[in-house]
Protein backbone atom coordinates (compact mmCIF):
# COMPACT_ATOMS: atom_id res chain seq x y z
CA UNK A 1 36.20 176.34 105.11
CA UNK A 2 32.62 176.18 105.29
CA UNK A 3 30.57 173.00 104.12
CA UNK A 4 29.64 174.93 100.88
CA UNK A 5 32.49 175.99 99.77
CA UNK A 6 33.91 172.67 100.28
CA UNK A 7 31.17 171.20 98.20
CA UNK A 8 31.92 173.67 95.45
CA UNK A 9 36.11 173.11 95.84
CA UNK A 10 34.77 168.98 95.06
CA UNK A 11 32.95 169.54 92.10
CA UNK A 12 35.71 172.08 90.81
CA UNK A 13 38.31 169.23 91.19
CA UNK A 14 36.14 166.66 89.61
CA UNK A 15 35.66 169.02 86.57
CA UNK A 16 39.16 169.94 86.27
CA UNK A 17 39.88 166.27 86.04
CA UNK A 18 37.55 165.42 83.26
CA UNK A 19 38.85 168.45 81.14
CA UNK A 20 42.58 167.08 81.96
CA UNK A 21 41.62 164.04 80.92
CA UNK A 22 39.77 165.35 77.77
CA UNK A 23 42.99 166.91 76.60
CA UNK A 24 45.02 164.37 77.08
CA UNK A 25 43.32 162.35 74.07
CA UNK A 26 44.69 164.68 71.60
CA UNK A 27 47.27 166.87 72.96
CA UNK A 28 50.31 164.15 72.24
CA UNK A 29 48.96 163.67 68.79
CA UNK A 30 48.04 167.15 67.14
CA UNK A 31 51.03 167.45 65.26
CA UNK A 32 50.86 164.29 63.81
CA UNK A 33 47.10 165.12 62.88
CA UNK A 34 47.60 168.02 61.09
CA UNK A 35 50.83 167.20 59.35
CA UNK A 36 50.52 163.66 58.04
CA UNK A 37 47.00 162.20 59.03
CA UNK A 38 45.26 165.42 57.52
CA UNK A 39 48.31 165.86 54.87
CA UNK A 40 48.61 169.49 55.89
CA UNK A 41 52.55 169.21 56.06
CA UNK A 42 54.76 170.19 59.17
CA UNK A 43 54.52 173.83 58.15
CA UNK A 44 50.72 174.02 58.91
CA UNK A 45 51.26 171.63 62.42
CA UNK A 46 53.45 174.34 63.27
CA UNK A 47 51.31 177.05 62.74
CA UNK A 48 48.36 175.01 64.92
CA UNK A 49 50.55 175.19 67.65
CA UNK A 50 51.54 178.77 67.23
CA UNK A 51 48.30 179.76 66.94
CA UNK A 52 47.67 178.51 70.44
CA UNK A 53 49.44 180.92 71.81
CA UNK A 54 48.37 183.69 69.52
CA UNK A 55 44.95 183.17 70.32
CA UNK A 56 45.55 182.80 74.44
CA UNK A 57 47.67 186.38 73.85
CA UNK A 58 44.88 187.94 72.71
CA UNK A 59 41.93 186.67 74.77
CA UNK A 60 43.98 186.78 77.90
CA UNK A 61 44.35 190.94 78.81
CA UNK A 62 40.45 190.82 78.44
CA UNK A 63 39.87 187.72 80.52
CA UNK A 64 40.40 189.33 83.83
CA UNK A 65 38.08 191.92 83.28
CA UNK A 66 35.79 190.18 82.24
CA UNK A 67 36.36 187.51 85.65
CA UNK A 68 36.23 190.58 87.96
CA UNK A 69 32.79 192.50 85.86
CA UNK A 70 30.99 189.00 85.76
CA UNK A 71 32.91 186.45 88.29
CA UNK A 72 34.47 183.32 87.54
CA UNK A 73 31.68 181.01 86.55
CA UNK A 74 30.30 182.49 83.88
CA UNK A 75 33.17 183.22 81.98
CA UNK A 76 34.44 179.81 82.54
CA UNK A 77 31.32 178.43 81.04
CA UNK A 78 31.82 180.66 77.75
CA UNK A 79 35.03 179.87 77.52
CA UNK A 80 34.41 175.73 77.67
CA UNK A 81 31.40 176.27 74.79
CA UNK A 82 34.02 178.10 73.09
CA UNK A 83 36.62 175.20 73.80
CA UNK A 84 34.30 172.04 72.76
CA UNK A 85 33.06 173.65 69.04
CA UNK A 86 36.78 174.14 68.89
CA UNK A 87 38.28 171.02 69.42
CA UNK A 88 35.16 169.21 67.54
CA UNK A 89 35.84 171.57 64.93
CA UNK A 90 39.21 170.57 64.57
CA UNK A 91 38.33 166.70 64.39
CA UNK A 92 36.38 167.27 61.16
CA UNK A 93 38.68 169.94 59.32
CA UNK A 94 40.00 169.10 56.51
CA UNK A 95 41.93 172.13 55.20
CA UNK A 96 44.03 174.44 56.25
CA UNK A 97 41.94 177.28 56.78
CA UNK A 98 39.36 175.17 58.49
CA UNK A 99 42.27 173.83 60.86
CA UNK A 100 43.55 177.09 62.08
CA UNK A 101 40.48 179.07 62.75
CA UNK A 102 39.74 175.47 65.12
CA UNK A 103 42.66 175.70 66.81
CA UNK A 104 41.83 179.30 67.03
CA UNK A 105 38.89 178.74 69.21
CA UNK A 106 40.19 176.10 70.48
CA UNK A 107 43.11 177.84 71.85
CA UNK A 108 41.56 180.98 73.40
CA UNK A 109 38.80 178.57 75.16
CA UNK A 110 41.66 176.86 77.04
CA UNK A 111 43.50 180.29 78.17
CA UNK A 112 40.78 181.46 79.32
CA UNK A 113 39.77 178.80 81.45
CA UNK A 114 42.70 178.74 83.65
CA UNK A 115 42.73 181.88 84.88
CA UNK A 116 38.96 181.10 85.68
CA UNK A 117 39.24 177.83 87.62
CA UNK A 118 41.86 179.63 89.29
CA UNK A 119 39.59 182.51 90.84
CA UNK A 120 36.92 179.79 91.29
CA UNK A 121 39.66 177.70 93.83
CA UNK A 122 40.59 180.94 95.50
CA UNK A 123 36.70 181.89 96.58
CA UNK A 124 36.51 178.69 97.83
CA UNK A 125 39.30 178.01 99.85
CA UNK A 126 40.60 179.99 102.48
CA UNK A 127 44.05 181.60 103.35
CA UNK A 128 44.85 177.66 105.52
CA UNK A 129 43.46 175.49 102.72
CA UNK A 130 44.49 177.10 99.51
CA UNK A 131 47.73 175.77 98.73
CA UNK A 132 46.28 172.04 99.31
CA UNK A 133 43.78 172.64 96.84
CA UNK A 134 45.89 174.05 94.09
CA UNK A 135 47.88 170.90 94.46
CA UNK A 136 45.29 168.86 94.21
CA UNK A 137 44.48 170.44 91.18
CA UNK A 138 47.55 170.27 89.50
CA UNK A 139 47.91 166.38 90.78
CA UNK A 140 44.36 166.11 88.85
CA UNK A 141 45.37 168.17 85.93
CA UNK A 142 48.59 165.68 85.54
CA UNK A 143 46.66 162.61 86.77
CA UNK A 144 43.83 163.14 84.07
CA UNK A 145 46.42 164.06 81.05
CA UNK A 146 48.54 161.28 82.02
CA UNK A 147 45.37 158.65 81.56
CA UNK A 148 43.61 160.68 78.65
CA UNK A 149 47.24 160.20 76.58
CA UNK A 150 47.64 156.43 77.23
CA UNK A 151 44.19 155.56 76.28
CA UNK A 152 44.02 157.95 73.52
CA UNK A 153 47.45 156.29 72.28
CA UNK A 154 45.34 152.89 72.10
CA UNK A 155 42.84 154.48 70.53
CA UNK A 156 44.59 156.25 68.17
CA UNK A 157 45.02 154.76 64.35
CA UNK A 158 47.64 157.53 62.23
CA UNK A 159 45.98 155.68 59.27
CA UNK A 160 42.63 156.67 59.99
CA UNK A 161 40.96 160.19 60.10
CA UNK A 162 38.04 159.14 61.67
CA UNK A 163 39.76 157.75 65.01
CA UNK A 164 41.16 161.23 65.25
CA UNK A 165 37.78 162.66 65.20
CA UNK A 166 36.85 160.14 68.08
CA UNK A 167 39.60 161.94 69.94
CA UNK A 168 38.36 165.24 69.67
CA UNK A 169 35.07 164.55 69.79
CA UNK A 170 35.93 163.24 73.42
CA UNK A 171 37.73 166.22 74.19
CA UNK A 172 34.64 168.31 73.40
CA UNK A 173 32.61 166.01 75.36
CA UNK A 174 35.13 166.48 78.39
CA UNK A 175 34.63 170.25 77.79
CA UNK A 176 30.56 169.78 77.91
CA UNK A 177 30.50 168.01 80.91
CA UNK A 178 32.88 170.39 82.65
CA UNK A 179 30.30 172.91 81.90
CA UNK A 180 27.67 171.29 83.43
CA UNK A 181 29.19 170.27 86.50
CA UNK A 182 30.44 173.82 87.13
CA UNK A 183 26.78 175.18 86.18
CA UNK A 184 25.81 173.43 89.14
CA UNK A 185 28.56 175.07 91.30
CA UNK A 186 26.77 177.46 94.11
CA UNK A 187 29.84 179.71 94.43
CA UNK A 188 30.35 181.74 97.69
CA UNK A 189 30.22 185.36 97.79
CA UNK A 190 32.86 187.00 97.09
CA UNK A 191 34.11 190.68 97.22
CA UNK A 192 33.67 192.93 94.64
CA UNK A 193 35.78 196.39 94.03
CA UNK A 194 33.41 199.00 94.42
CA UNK A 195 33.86 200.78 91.33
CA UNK A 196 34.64 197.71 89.09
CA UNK A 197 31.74 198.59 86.74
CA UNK A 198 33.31 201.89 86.17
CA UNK A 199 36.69 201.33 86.66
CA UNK A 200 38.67 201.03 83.06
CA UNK A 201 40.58 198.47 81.68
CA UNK A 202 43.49 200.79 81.61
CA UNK A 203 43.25 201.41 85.21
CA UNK A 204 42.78 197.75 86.44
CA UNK A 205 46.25 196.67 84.32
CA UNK A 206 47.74 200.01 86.05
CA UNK A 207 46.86 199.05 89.49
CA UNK A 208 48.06 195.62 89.10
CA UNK A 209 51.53 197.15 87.27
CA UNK A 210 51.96 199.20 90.90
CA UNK A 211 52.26 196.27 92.44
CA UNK A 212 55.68 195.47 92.63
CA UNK A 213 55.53 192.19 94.19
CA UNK A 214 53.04 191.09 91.81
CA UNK A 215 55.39 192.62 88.87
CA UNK A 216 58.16 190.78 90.45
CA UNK A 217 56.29 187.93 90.55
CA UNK A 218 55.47 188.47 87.00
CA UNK A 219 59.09 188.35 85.79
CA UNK A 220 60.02 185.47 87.98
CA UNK A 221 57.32 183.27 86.84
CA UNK A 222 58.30 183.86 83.02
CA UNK A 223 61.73 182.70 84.09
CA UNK A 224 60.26 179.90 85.58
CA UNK A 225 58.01 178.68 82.57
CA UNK A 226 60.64 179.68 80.26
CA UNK A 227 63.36 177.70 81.63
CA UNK A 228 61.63 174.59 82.45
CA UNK A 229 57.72 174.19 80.97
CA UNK A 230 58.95 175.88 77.48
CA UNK A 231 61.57 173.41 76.84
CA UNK A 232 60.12 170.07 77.53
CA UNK A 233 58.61 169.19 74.25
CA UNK A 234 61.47 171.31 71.90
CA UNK A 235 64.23 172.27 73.12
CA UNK A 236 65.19 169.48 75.74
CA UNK A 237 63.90 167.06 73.32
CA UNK A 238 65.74 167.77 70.50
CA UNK A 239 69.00 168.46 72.77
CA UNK A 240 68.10 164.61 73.89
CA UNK A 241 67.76 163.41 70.43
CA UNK A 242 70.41 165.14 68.58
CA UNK A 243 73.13 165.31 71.69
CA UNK A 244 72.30 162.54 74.04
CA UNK A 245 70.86 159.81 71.37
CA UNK A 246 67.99 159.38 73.19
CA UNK A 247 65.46 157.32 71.40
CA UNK A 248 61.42 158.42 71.28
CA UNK A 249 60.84 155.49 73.74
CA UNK A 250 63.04 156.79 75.74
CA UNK A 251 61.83 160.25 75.08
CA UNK A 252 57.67 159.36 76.00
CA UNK A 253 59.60 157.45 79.35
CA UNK A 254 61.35 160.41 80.46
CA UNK A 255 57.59 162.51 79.86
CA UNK A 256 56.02 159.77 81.88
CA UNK A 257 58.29 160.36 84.68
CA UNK A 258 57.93 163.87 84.73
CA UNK A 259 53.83 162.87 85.53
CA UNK A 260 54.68 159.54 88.08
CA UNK A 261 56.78 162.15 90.50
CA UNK A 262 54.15 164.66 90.05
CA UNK A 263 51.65 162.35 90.92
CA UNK A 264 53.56 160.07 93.16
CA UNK A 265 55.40 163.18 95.05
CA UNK A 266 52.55 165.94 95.27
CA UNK A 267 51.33 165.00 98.55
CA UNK A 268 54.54 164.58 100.17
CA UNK A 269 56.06 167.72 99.12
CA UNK A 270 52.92 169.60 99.89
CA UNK A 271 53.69 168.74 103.65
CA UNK A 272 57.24 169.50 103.53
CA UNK A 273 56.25 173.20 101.70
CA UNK A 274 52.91 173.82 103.87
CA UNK A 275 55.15 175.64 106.61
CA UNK A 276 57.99 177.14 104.87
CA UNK A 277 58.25 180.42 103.32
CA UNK A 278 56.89 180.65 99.87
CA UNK A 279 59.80 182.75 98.69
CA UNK A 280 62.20 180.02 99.98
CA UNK A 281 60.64 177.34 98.82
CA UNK A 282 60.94 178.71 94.82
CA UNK A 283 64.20 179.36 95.73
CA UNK A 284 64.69 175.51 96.53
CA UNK A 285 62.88 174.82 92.90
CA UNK A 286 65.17 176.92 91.23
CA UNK A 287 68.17 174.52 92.54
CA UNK A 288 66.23 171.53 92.04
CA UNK A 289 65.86 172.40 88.32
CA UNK A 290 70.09 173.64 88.14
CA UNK A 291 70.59 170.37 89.24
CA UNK A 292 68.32 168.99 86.67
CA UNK A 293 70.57 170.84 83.76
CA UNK A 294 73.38 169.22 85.46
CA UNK A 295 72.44 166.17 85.04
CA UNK A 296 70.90 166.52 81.61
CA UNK A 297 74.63 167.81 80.47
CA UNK A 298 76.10 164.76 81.61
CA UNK A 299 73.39 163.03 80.02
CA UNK A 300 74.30 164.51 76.40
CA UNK A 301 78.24 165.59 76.95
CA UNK A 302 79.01 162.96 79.23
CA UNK A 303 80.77 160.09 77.86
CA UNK A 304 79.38 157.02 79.51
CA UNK A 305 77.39 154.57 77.73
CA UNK A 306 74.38 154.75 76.02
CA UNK A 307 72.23 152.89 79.17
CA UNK A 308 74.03 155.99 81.83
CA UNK A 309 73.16 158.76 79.39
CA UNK A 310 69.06 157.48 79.36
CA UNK A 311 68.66 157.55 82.69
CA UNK A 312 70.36 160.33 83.32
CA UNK A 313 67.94 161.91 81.06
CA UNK A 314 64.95 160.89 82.20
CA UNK A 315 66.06 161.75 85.64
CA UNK A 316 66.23 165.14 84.48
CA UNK A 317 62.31 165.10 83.51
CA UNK A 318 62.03 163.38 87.18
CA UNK A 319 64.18 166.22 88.71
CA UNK A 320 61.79 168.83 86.49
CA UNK A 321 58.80 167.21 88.03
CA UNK A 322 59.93 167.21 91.94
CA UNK A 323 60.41 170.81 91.25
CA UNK A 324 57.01 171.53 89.23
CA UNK A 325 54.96 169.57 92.34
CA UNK A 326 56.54 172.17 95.14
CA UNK A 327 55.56 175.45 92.64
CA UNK A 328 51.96 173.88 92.17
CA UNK A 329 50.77 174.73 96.35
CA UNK A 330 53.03 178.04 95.98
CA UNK A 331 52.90 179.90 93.32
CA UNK A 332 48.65 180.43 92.55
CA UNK A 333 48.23 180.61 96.02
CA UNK A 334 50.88 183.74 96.28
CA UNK A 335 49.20 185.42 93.20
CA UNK A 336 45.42 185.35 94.59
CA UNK A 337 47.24 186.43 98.05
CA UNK A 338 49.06 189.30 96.27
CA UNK A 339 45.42 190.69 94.70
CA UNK A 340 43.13 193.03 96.60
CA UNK A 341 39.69 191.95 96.75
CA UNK A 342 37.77 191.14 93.78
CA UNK A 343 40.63 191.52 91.69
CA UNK A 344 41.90 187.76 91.35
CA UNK A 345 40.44 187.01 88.43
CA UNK A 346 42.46 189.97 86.75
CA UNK A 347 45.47 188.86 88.69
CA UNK A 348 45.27 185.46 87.59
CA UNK A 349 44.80 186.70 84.04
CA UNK A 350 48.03 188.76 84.01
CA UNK A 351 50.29 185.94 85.93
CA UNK A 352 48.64 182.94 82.89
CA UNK A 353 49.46 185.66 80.05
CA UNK A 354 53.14 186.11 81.54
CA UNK A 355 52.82 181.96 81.30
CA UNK A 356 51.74 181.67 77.40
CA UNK A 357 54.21 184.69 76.97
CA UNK A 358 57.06 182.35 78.25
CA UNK A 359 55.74 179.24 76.51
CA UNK A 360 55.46 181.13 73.21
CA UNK A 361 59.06 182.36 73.64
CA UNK A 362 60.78 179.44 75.27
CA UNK A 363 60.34 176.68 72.03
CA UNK A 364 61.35 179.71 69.58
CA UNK A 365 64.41 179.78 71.55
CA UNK A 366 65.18 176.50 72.96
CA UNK A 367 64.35 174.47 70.09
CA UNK A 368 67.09 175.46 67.54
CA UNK A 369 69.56 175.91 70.43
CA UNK A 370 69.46 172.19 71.78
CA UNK A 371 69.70 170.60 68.38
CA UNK A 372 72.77 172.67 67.43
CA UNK A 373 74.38 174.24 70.19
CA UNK A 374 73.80 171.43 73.36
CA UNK A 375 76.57 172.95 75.35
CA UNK A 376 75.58 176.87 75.45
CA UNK A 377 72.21 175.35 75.74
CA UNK A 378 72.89 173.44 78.62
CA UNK A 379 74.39 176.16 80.64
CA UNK A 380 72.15 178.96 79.26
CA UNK A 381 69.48 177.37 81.27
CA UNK A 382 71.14 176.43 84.42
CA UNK A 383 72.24 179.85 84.60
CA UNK A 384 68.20 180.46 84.11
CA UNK A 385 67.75 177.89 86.98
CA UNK A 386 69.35 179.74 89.56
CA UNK A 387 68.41 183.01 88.18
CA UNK A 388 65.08 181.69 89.77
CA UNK A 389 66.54 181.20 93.05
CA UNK A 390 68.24 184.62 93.37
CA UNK A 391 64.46 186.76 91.97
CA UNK A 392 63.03 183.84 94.16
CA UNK A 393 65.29 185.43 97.40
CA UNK A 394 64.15 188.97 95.98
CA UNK A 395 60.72 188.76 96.05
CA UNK A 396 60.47 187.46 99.39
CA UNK A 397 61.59 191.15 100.63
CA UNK A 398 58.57 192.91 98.90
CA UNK A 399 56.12 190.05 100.62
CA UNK A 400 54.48 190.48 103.80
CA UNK A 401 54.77 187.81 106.62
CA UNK A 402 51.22 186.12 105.82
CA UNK A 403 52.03 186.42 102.22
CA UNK A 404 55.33 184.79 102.34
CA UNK A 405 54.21 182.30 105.49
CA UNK A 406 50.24 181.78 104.69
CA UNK A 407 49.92 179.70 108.35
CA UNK A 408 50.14 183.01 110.13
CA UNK A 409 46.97 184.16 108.34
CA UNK A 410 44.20 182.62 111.71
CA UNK A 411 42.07 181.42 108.86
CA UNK A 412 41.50 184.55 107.16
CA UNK A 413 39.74 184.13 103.66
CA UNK A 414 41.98 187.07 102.14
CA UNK A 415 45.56 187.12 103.17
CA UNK A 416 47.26 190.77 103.35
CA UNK A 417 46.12 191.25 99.76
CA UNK A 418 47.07 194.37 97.66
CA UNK A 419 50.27 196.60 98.67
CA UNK A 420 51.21 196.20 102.19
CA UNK A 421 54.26 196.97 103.78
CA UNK A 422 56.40 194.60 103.38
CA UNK A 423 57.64 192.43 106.08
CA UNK A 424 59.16 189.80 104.35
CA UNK A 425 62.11 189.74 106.07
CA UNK A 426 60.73 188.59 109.33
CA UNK A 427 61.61 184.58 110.03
C-alpha cells in the first residue's frame, strides 16, 4: 500500500466512524419516535421502517452504475446530502406524510452509501491489506453505533419532541462532516472498463449474473443476512420475550454483547481468518451460528431456571457476534475480488441489494414465527445455519486459489477478478 492510499484508507475509517456514531443516536429509538413521541401509532412506525427498505430497493440497482460511470466519491457525497436533509427532516415532522417521505430520503441515502465506502476501501487497499481494513471498518461501524446509542439513550427524553430533534439533528451533522472529510479524500486511480460510458445498464447486471461465483455468492449471503442480521431485532426478540421470558434489560444486554465480542474479538479473529480459505472460514460461521440456535432453544424450551435461560440467551447474541466479526475481513473482500476491474462499485451494489433483500424478508418472516411457533422457529434457522456451511463448501469450488486464499496474491492490487477458472479446490 502506498503512503496515499493509506492516507485516504485513514480518513475513510475516521468518516465511517462518525456516520456510525451519528446513527446510533436515533436508530434504537425511531419506533418509539414515530409511534408514541410523534403520536403516529405503531402502524405508521412500521411503515418508517418498511420504507427503509423500499427506498434502499429502489436506489440500489442504479447505485452501481452510477459508482462505476462517476467513481465512488462522488456518489457517496450525494448520497450523505441526501442522508442529512433526511434524517433532519425526520426530527421536525410532524405528520405522517411528512415522516415517510423523511425516512424516504433518509433511507435511500444510507443504501447507497455502503456500497460506496465499500468501492472507496477496495481502491485503497490492496489484495494483502483488504480484509484488515474491512474489519476495521466494521469494528468502527459497531464501535461508533455502540457509543452513539448509549449517549443518545441519556440524551433521549420520550416526553419531549424536541430532544428527538437533537438526535437527528446530530445524525445529520454526522452525515455533513462525513462529507467533508471524504471531499478531502485524494483517491487513487483506479481502472475503468473501457466501454463503461456506453455499456448499458442491462448489460452490466448481465455480466455480473454470468458470474456464477458472484451469483453463488449472492444466494449465500441472503442466507446469511436472513438467518442471522434479519432476526435480531424481530424475530429472535420476540421468540426471547414470548418463549424464553426474557425481560427488555435483558434483551438491550444480549444486543450489547453482540457489539463487546465484535469489538472485543475483531482483531483476534482477523488473525486466526487472515490465512485460511475464505470459503472455509464461512463455512466455520455457519456452525458458529447452528450452535447459536442451539443454544437459543435451550434458552426458550429448556427448562432450567429463569437466571440459565438469560444467559443462555444472550450467549446466543455473543455466539451471533463471534460469527459476524470472522464474515466482516471475508466476505467484502471476496466480492471486490470476484469483480473485474472497474466494476466494484456495481458489484458491491448487487451483493448490499441481496442484503436489504434479506433484511426486508427476514423480520416479515421471523417475527410472527418466534412469537408463536418458537420450536419450528428454532430449528427452521439452524437448518438455515448450516445451510450456510454446505453453499459456504460450494462456492469455494467456483473460486480461484487467490480468491479463496488472498495471501497467494504477491501484493497484487486486483486479485484474479472476473471469471477465471476455477481452482478452488487446490489446498
Amino acid at each position: 500500500m502506498t503512503r496515499a492510499m493509506g492516507a485516504a484508507m485513514r480518513r475513510i475509517h475516521v468518516g465511517n466512524a462518525l456516520s456510525a456514531f451519528g446513527l446510533g443516536f436515533t436508530v434504537p429509538y425511531l419506533y418509539v419516535y414515530v409511534a408514541q413521541v410523534r403520536g403516529l401509532g405503531g402502524m405508521t412506525a412500521g411503515l418508517v421502517l418498511a420504507v427503509f427498505a423500499v427506498a434502499a430497493l429502489i436506489v440500489l440497482p442504479f447505485a452501481g452504475r452510477a459508482i462505476v460511470r462517476r467513481g465512488p466519491r462522488p456518489v457517496l457525497l450525494v448520497a450523505l446530502v441526501l442522508a442529512a436533509v433526511g434524517a433532519m427532516s425526520l426530527g421536525l415532522a410532524g405528520s405522517a406524510g411528512a415522516v415517510l417521505v423523511s425516512a424516504a430520503g433518509l433511507g435511500a441515502g444510507q443504501a447507497v452509501m455502503q456500497p460506496a465506502l465499500a468501492t472507496m476501501i477496495v481502491e485503497c487497499s490492496t489484495a494483502e491489506t483488504r480484509s484488515r481494513a474491512f474489519a476495521m471498518q466494521f469494528f468502527l461501524q459497531n464501535l461508533g453505533l455502540g457509543v452513539g446509542g448509549l449517549i443518545g439513550g441519556h440524551l433521549v427524553d420520550t416526553t419531549s419532541a424536541s430532544s428527538f430533534t437533537l438526535l437527528f439533528g446530530i445524525e445529520a451533522a454526522m452525515f455533513l462532516v462525513l462529507a467533508g472529510v471524504m471531499a478531502t479524500v485524494r483517491m487513487p486511480h483506479s481502472p475503468v472498463i473501457g466501454d463503461a460510458p456506453s455499456q448499458s445498464a442491462k448489460g452490466a447486471w448481465k455480466q455480473l449474473l454470468g458470474n456464477r461465483a458472484m451469483v453463488q455468492l449472492g444466494v449465500l449471503g441472503f442466507v446469511m443476512f436472513f438467518a442471522c442480521y434479519g432476526q435480531f431485532e424481530s424475530g429472535l426478540s420476540a421468540y426471547g420475550v414470548e418463549a424464553a421470558g426474557i425481560s427488555t434489560s435483558a434483551l438491550g444486554t444480549a444486543l450489547a454483547a453482540n457489539t463487546a465480542m465484535i469489538v472485543v474479538a475483531q482483531f483476534a479473529v482477523l488473525k486466526f481468518v487472515e490465512r485460511r480459505r475464505r470459503s472455509r472460514v464461512i463455512a466455520g460461521v455457519g456452525l458458529i451460528w447452528a450452535l447459536a440456535w442451539v443454544t437459543a432453544g435451550y434458552a426458550g424450551l429448556g427448562h432450567g431456571s429463569q437466571e440459565m435461560a438469560t444467559a443462555a440467551f444472550v450467549s446466543t447474541y455473543a455466539l451471533f457476534g463471534l460469527g459476524e466479526a470472522m464474515l466482516s475481513p471475508t466476505v467484502a473482500p471476496l466480492v471486490a475480488d470476484l469483480a473485474p476491474e472497474g466494476m466494484a462499485g456495481q458489484y458491491n451494489s448487487a451483493f448490499a441489494l441481496v442484503k436489504q433483500l434479506a433484511l426486508a424478508v427476514g423480520p416479515a418472516v421471523g417475527g410472527p414465527l418466534g412469537a408463536s411457533l418458537p420450536g419450528p422457529y428454532v430449528v427452521m434457522f439452524f437448518v438455515f445455519s448450516l445451510g450456510i456451511s454446505v453453499l459456504a463448501v460450494r462456492l469455494g469450488r467456483q473460486l480461484t486459489a487467490v480468491q479463496d486464499q488472498p495471501w497467494r496474491a504477491k501484493g497484487s492490487l486486483v486479485v484474479a477478478r472476473g471469471a477465471v477458472e476455477p481452482v478452488g479446490a487446490d489446498v
